[in-house]
C-alpha atoms as a PDB file:
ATOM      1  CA  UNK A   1     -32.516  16.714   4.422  1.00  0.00           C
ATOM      2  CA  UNK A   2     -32.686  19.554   6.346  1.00  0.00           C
ATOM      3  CA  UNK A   3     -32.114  23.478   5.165  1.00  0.00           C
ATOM      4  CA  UNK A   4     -28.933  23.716   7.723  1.00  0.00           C
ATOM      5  CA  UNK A   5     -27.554  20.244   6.288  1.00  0.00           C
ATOM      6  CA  UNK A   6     -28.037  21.440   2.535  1.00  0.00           C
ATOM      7  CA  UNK A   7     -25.778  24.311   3.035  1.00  0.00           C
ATOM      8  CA  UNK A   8     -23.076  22.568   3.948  1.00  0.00           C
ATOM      9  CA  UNK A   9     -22.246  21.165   0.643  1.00  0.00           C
ATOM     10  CA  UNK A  10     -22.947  24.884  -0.724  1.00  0.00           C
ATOM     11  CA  UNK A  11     -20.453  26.239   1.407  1.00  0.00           C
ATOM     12  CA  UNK A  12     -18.078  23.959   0.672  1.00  0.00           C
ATOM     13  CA  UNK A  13     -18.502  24.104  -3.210  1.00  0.00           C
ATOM     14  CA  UNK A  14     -18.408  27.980  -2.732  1.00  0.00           C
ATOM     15  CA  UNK A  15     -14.965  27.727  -0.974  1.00  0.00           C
ATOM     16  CA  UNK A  16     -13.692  25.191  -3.702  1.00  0.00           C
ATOM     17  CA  UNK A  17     -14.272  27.732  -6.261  1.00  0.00           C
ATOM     18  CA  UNK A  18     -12.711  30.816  -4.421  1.00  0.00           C
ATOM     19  CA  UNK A  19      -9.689  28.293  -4.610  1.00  0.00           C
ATOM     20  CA  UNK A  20     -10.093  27.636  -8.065  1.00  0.00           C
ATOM     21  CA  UNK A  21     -10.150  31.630  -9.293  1.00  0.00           C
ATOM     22  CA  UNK A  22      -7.395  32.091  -6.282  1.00  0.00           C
ATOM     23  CA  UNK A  23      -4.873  29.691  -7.914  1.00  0.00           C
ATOM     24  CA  UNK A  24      -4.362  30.920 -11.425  1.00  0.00           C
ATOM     25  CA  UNK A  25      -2.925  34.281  -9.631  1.00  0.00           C
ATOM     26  CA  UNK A  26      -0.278  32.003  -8.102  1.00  0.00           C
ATOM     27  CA  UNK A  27       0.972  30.514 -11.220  1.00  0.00           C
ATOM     28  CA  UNK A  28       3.944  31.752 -13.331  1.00  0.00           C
ATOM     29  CA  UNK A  29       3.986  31.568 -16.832  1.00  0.00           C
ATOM     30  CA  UNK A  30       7.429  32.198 -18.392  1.00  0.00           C
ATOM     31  CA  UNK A  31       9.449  31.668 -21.677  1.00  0.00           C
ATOM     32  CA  UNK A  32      11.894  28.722 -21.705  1.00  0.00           C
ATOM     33  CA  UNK A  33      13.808  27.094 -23.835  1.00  0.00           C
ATOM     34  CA  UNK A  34      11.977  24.050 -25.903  1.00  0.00           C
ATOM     35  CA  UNK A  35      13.685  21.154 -27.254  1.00  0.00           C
ATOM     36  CA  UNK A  36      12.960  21.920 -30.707  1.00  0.00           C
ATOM     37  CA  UNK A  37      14.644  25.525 -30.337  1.00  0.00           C
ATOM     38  CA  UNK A  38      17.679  24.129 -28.147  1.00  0.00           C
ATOM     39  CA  UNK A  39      18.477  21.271 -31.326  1.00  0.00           C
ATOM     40  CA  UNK A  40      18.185  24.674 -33.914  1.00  0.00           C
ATOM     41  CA  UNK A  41      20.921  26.730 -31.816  1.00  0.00           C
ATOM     42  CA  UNK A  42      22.805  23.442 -31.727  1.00  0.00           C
ATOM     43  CA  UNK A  43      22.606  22.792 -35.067  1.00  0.00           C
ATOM     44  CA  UNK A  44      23.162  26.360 -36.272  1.00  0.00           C
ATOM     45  CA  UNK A  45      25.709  26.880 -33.073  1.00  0.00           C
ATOM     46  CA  UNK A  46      28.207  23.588 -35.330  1.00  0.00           C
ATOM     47  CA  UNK A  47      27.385  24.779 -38.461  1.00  0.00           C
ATOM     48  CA  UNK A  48      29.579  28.079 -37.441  1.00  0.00           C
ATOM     49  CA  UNK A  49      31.933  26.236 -36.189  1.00  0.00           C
ATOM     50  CA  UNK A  50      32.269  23.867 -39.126  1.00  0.00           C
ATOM     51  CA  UNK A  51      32.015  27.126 -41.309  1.00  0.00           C
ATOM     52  CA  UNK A  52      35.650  28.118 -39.797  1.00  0.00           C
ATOM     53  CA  UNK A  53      36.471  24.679 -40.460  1.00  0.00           C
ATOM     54  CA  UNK A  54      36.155  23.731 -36.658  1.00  0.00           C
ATOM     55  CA  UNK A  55      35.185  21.141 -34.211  1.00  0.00           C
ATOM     56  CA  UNK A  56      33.056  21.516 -30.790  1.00  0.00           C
ATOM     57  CA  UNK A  57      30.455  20.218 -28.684  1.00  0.00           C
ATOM     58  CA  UNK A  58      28.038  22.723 -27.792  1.00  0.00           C
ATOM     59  CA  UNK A  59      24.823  22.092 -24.968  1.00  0.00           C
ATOM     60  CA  UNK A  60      21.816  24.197 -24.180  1.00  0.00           C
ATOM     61  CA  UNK A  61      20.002  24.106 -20.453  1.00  0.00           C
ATOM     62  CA  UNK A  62      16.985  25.928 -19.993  1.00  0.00           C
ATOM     63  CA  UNK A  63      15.997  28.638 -17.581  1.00  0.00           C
ATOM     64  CA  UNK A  64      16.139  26.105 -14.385  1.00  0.00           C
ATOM     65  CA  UNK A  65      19.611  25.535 -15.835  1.00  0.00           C
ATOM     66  CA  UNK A  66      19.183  21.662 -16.557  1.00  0.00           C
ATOM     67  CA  UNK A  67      20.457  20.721 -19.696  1.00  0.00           C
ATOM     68  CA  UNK A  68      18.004  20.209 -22.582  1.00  0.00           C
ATOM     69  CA  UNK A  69      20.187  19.195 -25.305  1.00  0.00           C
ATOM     70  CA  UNK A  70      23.569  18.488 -26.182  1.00  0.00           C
ATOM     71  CA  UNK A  71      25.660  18.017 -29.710  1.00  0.00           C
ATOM     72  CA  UNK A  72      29.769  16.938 -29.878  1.00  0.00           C
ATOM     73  CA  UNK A  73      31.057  16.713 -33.157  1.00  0.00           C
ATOM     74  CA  UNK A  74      33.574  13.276 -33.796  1.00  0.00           C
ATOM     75  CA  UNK A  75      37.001  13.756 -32.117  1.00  0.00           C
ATOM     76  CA  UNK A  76      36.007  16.319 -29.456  1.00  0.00           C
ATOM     77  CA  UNK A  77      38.001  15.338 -26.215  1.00  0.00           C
ATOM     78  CA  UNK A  78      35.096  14.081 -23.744  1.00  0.00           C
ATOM     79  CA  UNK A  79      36.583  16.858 -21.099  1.00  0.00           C
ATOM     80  CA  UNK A  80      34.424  19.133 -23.419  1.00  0.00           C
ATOM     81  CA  UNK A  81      30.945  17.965 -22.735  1.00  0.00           C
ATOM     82  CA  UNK A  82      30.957  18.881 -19.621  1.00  0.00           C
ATOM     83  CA  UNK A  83      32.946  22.553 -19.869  1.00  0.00           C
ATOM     84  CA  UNK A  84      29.995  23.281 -22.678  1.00  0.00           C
ATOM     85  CA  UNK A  85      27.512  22.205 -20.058  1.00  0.00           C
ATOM     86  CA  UNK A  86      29.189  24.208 -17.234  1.00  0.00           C
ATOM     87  CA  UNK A  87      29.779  27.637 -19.805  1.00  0.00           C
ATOM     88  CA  UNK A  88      25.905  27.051 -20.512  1.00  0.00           C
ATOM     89  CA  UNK A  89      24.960  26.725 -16.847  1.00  0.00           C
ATOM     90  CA  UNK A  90      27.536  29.779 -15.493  1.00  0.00           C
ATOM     91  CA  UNK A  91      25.906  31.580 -18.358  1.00  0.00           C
ATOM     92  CA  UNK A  92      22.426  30.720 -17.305  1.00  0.00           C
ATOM     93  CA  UNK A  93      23.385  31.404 -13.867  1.00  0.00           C
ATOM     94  CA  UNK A  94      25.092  35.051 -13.996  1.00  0.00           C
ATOM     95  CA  UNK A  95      22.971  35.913 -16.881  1.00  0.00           C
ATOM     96  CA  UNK A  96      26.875  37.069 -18.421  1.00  0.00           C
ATOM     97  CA  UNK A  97      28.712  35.740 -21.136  1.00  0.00           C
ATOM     98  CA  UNK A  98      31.320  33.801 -19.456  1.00  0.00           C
ATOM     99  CA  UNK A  99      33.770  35.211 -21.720  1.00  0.00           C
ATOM    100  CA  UNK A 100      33.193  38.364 -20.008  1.00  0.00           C
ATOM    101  CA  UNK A 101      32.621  36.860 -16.644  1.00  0.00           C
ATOM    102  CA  UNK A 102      36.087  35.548 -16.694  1.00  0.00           C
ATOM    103  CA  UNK A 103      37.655  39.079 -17.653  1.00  0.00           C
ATOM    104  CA  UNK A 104      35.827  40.246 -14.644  1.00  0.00           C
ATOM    105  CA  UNK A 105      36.688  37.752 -12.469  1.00  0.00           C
ATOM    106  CA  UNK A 106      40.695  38.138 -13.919  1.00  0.00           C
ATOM    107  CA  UNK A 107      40.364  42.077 -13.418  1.00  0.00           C
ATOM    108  CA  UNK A 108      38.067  42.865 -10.037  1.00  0.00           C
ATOM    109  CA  UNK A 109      38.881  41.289  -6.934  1.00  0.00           C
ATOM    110  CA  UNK A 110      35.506  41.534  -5.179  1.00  0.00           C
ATOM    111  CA  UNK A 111      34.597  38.776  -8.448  1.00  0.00           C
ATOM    112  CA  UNK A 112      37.754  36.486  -8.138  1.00  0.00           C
ATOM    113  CA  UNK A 113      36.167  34.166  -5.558  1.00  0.00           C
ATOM    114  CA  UNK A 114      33.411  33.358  -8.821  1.00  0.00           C
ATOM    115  CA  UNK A 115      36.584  30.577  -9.295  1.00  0.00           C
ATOM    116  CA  UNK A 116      35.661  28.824  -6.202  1.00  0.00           C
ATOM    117  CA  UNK A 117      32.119  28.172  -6.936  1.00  0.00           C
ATOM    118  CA  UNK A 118      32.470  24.353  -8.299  1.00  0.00           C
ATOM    119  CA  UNK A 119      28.996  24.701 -10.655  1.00  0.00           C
ATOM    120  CA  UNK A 120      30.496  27.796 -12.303  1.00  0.00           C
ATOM    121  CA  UNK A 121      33.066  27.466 -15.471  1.00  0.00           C
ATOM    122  CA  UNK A 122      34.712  30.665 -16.120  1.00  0.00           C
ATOM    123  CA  UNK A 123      36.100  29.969 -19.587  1.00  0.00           C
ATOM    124  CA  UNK A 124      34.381  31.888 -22.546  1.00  0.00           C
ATOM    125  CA  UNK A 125      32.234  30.136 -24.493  1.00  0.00           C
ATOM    126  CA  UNK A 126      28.838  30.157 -22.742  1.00  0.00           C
ATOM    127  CA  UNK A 127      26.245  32.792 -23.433  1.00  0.00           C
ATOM    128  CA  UNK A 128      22.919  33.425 -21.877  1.00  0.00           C
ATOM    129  CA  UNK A 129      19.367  33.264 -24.459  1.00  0.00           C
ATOM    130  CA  UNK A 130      17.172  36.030 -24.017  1.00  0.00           C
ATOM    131  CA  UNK A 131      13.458  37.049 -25.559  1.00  0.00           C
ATOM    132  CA  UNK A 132      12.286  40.364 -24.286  1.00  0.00           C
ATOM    133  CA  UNK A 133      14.772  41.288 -22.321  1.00  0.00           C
ATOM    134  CA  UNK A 134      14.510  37.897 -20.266  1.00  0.00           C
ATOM    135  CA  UNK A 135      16.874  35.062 -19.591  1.00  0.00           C
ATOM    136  CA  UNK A 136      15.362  32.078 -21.161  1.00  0.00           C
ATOM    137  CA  UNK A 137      18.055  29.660 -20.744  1.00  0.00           C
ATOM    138  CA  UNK A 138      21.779  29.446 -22.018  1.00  0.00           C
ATOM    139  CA  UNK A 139      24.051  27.712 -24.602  1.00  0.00           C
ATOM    140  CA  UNK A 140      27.530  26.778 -24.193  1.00  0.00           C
ATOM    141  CA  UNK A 141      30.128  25.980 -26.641  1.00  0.00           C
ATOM    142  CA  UNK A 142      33.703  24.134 -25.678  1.00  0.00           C
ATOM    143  CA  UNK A 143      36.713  22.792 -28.141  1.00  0.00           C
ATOM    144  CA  UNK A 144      36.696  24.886 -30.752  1.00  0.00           C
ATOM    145  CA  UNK A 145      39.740  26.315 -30.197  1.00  0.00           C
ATOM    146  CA  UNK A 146      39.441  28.966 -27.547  1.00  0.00           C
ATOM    147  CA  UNK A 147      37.284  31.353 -25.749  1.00  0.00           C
ATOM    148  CA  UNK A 148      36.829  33.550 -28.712  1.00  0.00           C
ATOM    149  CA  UNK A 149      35.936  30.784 -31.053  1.00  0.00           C
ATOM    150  CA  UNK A 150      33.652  29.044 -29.052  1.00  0.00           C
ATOM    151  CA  UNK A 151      32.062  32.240 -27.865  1.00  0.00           C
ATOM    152  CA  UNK A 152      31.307  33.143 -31.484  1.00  0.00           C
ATOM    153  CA  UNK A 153      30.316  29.995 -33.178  1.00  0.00           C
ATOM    154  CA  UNK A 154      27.279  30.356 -30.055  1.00  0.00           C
ATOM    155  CA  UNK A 155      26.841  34.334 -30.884  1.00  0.00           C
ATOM    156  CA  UNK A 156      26.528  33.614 -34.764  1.00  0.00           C
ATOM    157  CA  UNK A 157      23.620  31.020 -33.945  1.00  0.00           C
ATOM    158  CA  UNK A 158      21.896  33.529 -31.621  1.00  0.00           C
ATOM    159  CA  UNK A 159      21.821  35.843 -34.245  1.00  0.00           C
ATOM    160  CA  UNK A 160      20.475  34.086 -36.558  1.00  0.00           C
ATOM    161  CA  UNK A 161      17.567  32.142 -33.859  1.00  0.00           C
ATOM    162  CA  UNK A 162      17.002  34.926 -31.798  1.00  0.00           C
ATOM    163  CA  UNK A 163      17.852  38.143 -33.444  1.00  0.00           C
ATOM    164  CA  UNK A 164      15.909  40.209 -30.901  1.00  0.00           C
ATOM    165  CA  UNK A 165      19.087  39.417 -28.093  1.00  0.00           C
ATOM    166  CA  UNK A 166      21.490  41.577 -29.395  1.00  0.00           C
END
């Protein structure tokens, strides 16, 4: 083998390893929701509920806004899956409390066309999850008996998962 051959394969295992120190720069590495934390806000999210002597269904999606997990209590009308899917999701998405969203949309006409947007639910009862300051994911709660309700069965479990969010 010549010298001029044997570089070759130096060259290239020198440009394979600029790649390798390049990449990590291009990676992201950010909080989400984990399964294990979406089944605790769902658990502590009913418990609130059931603490008022309520019913609901309550989902969480993570920061990509797909859904990661998703409770209904017996005799919840099925409609209600979905609107605590869509509250968590509108949440998730306008990083608001669709409670407030909705007031906003109700009040400000430049926000009114928010009801067009098919993905978005502006009903209260979603609200987003944040650690540091960031948007993490969102849960929503539907069926508990209004806006309020479902709004604060999902702000008692916050409180109590991720006390650094208010």
């Amino acid at each position: 083998m010549s010298i001029r051959t044997a570089r070759l394969p130096l060259l290239g295992l020198a440009l394979c390893a600029a790649n390798a120190f390049a990449a990590p720069a291009q990676i992201e590495q950010r909080q989400d929701v984990s399964l294990a934390l979406a089944n605790q806000l769902l658990d502590a999210t009913l418990a609130a509920c059931h603490a008022d002597g309520r019913s609901a269904v309550a989902a969480v999606v993570d920061r990509g806004g797909n859904l990661v997990a998703v409770q209904r209590d017996d005799n919840v009308g099925p409609h209600n899956t979905l609107a605590a899917q869509r509250k968590a999701y509108t949440a998730l998405s306008t990083k608001t409390a669709t409670r407030l969203l909705a007031e906003r949309a109700r009040s400000n006409p430049e926000a009114e066309n928010l009801n067009t947007l098919d993905e978005l639910l502006l009903l209260g009862g979603g609200v987003p999850l944040q650690v540091d300051g960031e948007v993490i994911g969102a849960i929503g709660v539907a069926g508990a008996g209004g806006a309020a309700i479902d709004e604060g069965c999902a702000l008692q479990a916050i409180a109590q998962l991720l006390p650094q969010t208010h």
